[in-house]
Protein backbone atom coordinates (compact mmCIF):
# COMPACT_ATOMS: atom_id res chain seq x y z
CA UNK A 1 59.91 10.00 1.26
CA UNK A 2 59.33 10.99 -2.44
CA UNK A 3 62.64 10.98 -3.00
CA UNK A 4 63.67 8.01 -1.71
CA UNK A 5 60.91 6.64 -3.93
CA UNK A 6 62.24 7.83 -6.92
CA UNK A 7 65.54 6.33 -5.67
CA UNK A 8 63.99 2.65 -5.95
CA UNK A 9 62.89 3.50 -9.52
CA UNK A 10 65.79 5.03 -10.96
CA UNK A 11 67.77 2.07 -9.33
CA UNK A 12 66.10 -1.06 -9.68
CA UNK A 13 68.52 -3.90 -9.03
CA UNK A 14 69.40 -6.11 -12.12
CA UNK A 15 67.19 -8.94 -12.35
CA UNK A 16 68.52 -11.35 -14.19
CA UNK A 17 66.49 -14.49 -13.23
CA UNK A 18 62.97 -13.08 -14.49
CA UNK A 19 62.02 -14.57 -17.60
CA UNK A 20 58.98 -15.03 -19.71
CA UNK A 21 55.76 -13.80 -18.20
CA UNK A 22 57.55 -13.54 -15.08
CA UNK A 23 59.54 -10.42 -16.79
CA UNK A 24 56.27 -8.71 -18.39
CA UNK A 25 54.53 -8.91 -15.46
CA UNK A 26 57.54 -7.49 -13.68
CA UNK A 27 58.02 -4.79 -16.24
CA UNK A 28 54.85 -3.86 -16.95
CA UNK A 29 54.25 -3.59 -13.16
CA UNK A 30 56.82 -1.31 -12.77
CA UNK A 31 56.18 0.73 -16.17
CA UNK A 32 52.66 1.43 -14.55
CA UNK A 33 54.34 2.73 -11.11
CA UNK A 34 56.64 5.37 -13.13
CA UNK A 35 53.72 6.41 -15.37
CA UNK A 36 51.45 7.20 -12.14
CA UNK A 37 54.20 8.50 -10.81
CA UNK A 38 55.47 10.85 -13.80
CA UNK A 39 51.87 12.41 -13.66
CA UNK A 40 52.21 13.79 -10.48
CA UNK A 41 51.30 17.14 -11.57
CA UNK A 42 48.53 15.70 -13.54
CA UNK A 43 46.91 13.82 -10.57
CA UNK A 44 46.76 16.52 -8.26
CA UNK A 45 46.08 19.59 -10.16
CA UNK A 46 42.76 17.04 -11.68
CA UNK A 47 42.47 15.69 -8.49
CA UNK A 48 41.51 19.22 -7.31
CA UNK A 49 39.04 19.83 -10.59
CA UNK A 50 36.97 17.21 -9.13
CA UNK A 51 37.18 18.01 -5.62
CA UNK A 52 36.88 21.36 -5.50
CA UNK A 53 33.09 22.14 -5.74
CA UNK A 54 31.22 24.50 -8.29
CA UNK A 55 30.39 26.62 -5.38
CA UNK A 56 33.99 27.16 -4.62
CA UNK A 57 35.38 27.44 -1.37
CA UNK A 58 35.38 29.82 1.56
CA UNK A 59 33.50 32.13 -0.69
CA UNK A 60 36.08 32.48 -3.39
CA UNK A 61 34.90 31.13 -6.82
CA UNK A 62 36.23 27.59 -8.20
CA UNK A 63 38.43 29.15 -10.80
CA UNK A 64 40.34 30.83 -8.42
CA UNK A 65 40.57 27.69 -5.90
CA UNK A 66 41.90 26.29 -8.94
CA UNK A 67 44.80 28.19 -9.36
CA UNK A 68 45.34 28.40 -6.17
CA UNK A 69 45.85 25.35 -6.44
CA UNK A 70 48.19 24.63 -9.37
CA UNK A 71 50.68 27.57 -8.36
CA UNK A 72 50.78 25.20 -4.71
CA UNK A 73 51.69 22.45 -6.56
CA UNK A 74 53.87 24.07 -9.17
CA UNK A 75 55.91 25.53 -6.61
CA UNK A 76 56.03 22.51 -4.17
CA UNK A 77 57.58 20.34 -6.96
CA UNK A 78 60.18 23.12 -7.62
CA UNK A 79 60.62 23.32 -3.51
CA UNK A 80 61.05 19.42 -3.91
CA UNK A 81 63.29 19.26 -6.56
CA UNK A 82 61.04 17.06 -8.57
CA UNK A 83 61.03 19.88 -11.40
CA UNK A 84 64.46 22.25 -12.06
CA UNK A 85 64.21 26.17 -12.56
CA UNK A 86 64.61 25.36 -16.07
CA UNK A 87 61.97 22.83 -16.22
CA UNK A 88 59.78 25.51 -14.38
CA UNK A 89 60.49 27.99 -17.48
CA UNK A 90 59.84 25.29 -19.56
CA UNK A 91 56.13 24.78 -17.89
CA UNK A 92 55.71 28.07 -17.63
CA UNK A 93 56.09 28.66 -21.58
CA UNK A 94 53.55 25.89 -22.24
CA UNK A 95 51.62 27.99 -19.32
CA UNK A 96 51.55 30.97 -21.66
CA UNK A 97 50.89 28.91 -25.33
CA UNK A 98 47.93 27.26 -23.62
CA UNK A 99 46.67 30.35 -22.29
CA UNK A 100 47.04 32.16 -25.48
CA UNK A 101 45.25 29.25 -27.43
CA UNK A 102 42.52 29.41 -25.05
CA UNK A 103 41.99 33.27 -24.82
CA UNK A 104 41.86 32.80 -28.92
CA UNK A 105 39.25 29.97 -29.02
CA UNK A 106 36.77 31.31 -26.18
CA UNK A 107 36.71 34.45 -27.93
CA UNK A 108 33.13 36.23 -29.19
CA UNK A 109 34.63 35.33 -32.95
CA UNK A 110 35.70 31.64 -32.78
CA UNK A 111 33.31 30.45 -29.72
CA UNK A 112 35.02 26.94 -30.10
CA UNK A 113 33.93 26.16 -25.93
CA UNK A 114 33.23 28.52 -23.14
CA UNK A 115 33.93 28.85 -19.19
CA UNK A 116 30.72 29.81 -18.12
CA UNK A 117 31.66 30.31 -13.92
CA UNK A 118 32.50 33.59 -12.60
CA UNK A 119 35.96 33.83 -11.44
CA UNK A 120 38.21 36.75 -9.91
CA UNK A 121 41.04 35.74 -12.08
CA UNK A 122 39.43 35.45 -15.38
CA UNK A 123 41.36 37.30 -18.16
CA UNK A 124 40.03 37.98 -21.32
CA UNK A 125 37.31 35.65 -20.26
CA UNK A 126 39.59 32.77 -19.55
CA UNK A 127 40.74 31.58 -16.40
CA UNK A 128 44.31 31.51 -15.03
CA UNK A 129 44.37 28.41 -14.40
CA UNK A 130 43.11 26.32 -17.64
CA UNK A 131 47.14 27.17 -18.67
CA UNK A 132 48.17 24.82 -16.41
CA UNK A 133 46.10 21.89 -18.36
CA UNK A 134 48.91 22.84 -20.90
CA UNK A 135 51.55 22.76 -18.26
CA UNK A 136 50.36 19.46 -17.10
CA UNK A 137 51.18 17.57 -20.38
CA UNK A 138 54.86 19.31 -20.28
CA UNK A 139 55.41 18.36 -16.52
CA UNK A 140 54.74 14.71 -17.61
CA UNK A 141 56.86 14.51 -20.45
CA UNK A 142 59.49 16.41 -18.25
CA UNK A 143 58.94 13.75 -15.76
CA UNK A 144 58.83 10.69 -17.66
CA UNK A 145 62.30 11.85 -19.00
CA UNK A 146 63.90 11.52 -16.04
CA UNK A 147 63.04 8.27 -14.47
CA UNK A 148 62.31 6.59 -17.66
CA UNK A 149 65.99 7.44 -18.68
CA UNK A 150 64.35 8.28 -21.58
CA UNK A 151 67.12 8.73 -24.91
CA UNK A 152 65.83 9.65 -28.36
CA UNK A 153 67.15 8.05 -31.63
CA UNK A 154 67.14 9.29 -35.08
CA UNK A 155 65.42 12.55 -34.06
CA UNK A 156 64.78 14.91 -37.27
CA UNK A 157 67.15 17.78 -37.08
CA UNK A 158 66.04 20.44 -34.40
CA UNK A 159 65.01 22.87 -37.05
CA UNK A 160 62.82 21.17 -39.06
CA UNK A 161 61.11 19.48 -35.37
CA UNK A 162 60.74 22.91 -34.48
CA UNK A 163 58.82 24.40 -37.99
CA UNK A 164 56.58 21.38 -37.67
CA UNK A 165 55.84 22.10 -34.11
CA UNK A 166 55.27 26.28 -34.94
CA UNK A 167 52.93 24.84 -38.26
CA UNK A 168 50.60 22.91 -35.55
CA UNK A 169 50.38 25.65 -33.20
CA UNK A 170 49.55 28.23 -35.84
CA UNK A 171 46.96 26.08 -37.45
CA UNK A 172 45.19 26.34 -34.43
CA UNK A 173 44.22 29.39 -34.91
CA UNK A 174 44.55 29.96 -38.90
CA UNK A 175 42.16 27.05 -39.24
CA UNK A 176 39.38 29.06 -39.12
CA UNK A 177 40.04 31.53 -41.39
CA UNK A 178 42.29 29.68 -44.21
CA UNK A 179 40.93 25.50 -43.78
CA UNK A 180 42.11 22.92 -41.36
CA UNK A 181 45.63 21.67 -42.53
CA UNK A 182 45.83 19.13 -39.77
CA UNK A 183 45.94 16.15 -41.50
CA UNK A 184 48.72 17.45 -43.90
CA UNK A 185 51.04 18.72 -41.02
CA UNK A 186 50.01 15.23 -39.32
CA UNK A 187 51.48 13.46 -42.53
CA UNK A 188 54.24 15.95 -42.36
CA UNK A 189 55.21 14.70 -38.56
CA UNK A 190 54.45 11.00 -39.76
CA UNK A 191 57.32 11.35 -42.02
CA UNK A 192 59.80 13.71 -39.82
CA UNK A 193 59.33 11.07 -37.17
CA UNK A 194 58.92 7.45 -39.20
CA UNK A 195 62.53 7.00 -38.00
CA UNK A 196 62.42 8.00 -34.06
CA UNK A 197 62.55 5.65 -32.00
CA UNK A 198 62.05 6.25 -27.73
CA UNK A 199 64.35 3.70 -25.74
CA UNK A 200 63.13 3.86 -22.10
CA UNK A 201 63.57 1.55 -18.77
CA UNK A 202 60.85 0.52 -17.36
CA UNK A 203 62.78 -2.00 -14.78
CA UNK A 204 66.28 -3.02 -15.23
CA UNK A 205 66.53 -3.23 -19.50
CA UNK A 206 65.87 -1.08 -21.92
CA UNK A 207 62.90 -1.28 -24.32
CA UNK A 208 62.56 0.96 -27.49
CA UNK A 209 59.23 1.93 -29.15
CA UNK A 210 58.23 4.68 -32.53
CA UNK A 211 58.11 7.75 -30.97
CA UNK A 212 54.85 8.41 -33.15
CA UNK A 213 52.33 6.07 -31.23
CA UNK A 214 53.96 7.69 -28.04
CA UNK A 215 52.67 10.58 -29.18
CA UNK A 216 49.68 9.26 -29.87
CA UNK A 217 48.95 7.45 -26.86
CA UNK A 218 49.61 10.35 -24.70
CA UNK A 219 46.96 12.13 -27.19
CA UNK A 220 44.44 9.09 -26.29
CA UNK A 221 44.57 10.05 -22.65
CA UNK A 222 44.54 13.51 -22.88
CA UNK A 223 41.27 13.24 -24.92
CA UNK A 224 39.98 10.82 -22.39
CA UNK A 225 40.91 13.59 -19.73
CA UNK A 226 39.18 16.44 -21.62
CA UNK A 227 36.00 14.28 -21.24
CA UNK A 228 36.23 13.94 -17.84
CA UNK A 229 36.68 17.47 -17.64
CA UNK A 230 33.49 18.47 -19.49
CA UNK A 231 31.64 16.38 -17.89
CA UNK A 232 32.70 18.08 -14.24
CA UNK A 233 31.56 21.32 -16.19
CA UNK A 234 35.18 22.66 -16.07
CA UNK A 235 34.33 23.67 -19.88
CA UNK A 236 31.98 23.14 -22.31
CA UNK A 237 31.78 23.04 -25.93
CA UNK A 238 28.61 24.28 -27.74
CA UNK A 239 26.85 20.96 -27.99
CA UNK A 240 27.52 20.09 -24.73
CA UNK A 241 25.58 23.76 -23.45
CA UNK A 242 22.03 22.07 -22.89
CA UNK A 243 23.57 18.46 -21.96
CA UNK A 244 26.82 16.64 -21.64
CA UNK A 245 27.91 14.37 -24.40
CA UNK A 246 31.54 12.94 -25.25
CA UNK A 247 34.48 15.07 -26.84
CA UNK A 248 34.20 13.89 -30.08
CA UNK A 249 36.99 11.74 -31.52
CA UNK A 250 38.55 14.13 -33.61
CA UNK A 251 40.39 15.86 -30.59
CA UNK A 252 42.28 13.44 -30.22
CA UNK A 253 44.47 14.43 -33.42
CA UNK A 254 44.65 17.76 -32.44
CA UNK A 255 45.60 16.45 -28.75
CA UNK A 256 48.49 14.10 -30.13
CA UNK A 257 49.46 16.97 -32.38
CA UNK A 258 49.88 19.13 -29.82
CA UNK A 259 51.81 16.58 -28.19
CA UNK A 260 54.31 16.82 -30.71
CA UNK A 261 54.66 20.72 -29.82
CA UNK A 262 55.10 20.08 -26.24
CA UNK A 263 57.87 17.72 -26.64
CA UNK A 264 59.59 19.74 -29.05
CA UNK A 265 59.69 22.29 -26.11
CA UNK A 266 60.88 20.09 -24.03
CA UNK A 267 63.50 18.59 -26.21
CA UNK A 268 65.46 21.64 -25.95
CA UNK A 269 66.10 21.53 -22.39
CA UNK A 270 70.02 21.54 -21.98
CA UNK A 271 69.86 18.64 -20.14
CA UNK A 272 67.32 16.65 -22.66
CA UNK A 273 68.78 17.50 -25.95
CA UNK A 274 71.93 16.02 -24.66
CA UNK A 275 70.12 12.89 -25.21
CA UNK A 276 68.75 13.09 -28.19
CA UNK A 277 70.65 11.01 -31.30
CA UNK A 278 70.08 13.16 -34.38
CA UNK A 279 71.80 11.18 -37.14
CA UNK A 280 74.41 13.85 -39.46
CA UNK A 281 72.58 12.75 -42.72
């Protein structure tokens, strides 16, 4: 049923006729269809984060229903086809940054937020599962590629994508030892990426936008996600300890520029990097 689906939105019939705010409406209906659909992943593993009670389940803690969880879903979309083998590798590497970001930032040292639940499958006082918030973002790219027929133009060359991408990651963690060099590797992507442009198909014709705000919209949400999150008492960050308040705004650049790292991963899927234009000068 999925599949067939996906059929109808990889193959829209050309619609020639639809004009004006006939073809916006048309377009933008269809844009929101693949987006829902491209967070597949997203929707259910979340779905579960707010379904599955602090209590748990049949006596097992909710960290553990959680990952439960994900690895169903993980390996149902590989079972599907919805996600390759090297897709899963893919996921599974953002799997492992995430984790090791996390395991770094909950740490007695940093203390930047806290998962205060027991679980069976905490590590390092992390659980499992909070990699597969990491995943999430990858499986969505991964997915959007493929039924927004999405081709890249004027992408930097791969090398200097892929420094930029290491830089963010590592300030991550150097950031609390040596300053916060965000907004200079932010500038930094600004101009590696001024050029990029995304063409996608959200119905039958393709539309182009700068890759930048894509990266930055995608950011927006996540942030907007991360609230939800704390406010479910997934996590917490120190302020939010005796009572919830919003994520402040700031994660949202660190969420868009760990954007950028995710879709460099992605970017050098066989498969993806076959459609990515980077001009020879």
């Amino acid at each position: 049923m999925l599949a067939t689906f996906d059929h109808h939105l990889l193959n829209a019939a050309a619609r020639p006729g639809l004009r004006g705010a006939a073809r916006f409406v048309a377009e933008f209906w269809y844009f929101g269809i693949k987006e829902a659909r491209a967070c597949l992943f997203v929707a259910l593993f979340f779905g579960a984060v707010f379904l599955v009670p602090r209590t748990g389940l049949l006596g097992l803690p909710r960290y553990d229903v959680l990952l439960v969880a994900a690895l169903g879903i993980q390996a149902w979309m590989v079972w599907a086809k919805l996600e390759t083998w090297d897709e899963l590798k893919a996921v599974s590497l953002f799997h492992v940054v995430g984790f090791a970001l996390e395991v770094f930032k909950t740490s007695g040292a940093i203390q930047s937020w806290s998962y205060p639940d027991f679980g069976y499958t905490k590590l390092l006082g992390v659980p499992l599962f909070s990699g597969f918030m990491y995943a999430a973002v990858g499986s969505y790219i991964i997915q959007a590629w493929r039924l927004f027929d999405l081709r890249i133009r004027h992408h930097p060359p791969h090398w200097m994508a892929a420094l930029i991408a290491i830089l963010i990651y590592a300030n991550f963690f150097t950031h609390h030892y040596i300053g916060d060099y965000r907004w200079y590797l932010a500038a930094c992507a600004l101009g590696l990426y001024a050029r990029t442009t995304v063409v996608f198909r959200p119905l039958d014709r393709d539309r182009s936008m700068p890759l930048l705000l894509a990266f930055v919209l995608i950011g927006l949400f996540i942030w907007l996600a991360e609230n939800i999150s704390t406010f479910w008492g997934i996590w917490r960050y120190p302020n939010q300890l005796g009572a919830w308040s919003a994520v402040h705004v700031s994660k949202w650049s660190s969420w868009s520029l760990l954007v950028i790292m995710t879709f460099t991963i992605v970017a050098n899927l066989k498969h993806i990097k076959a459609r990515i234009h980077v001009p020879e000068k």
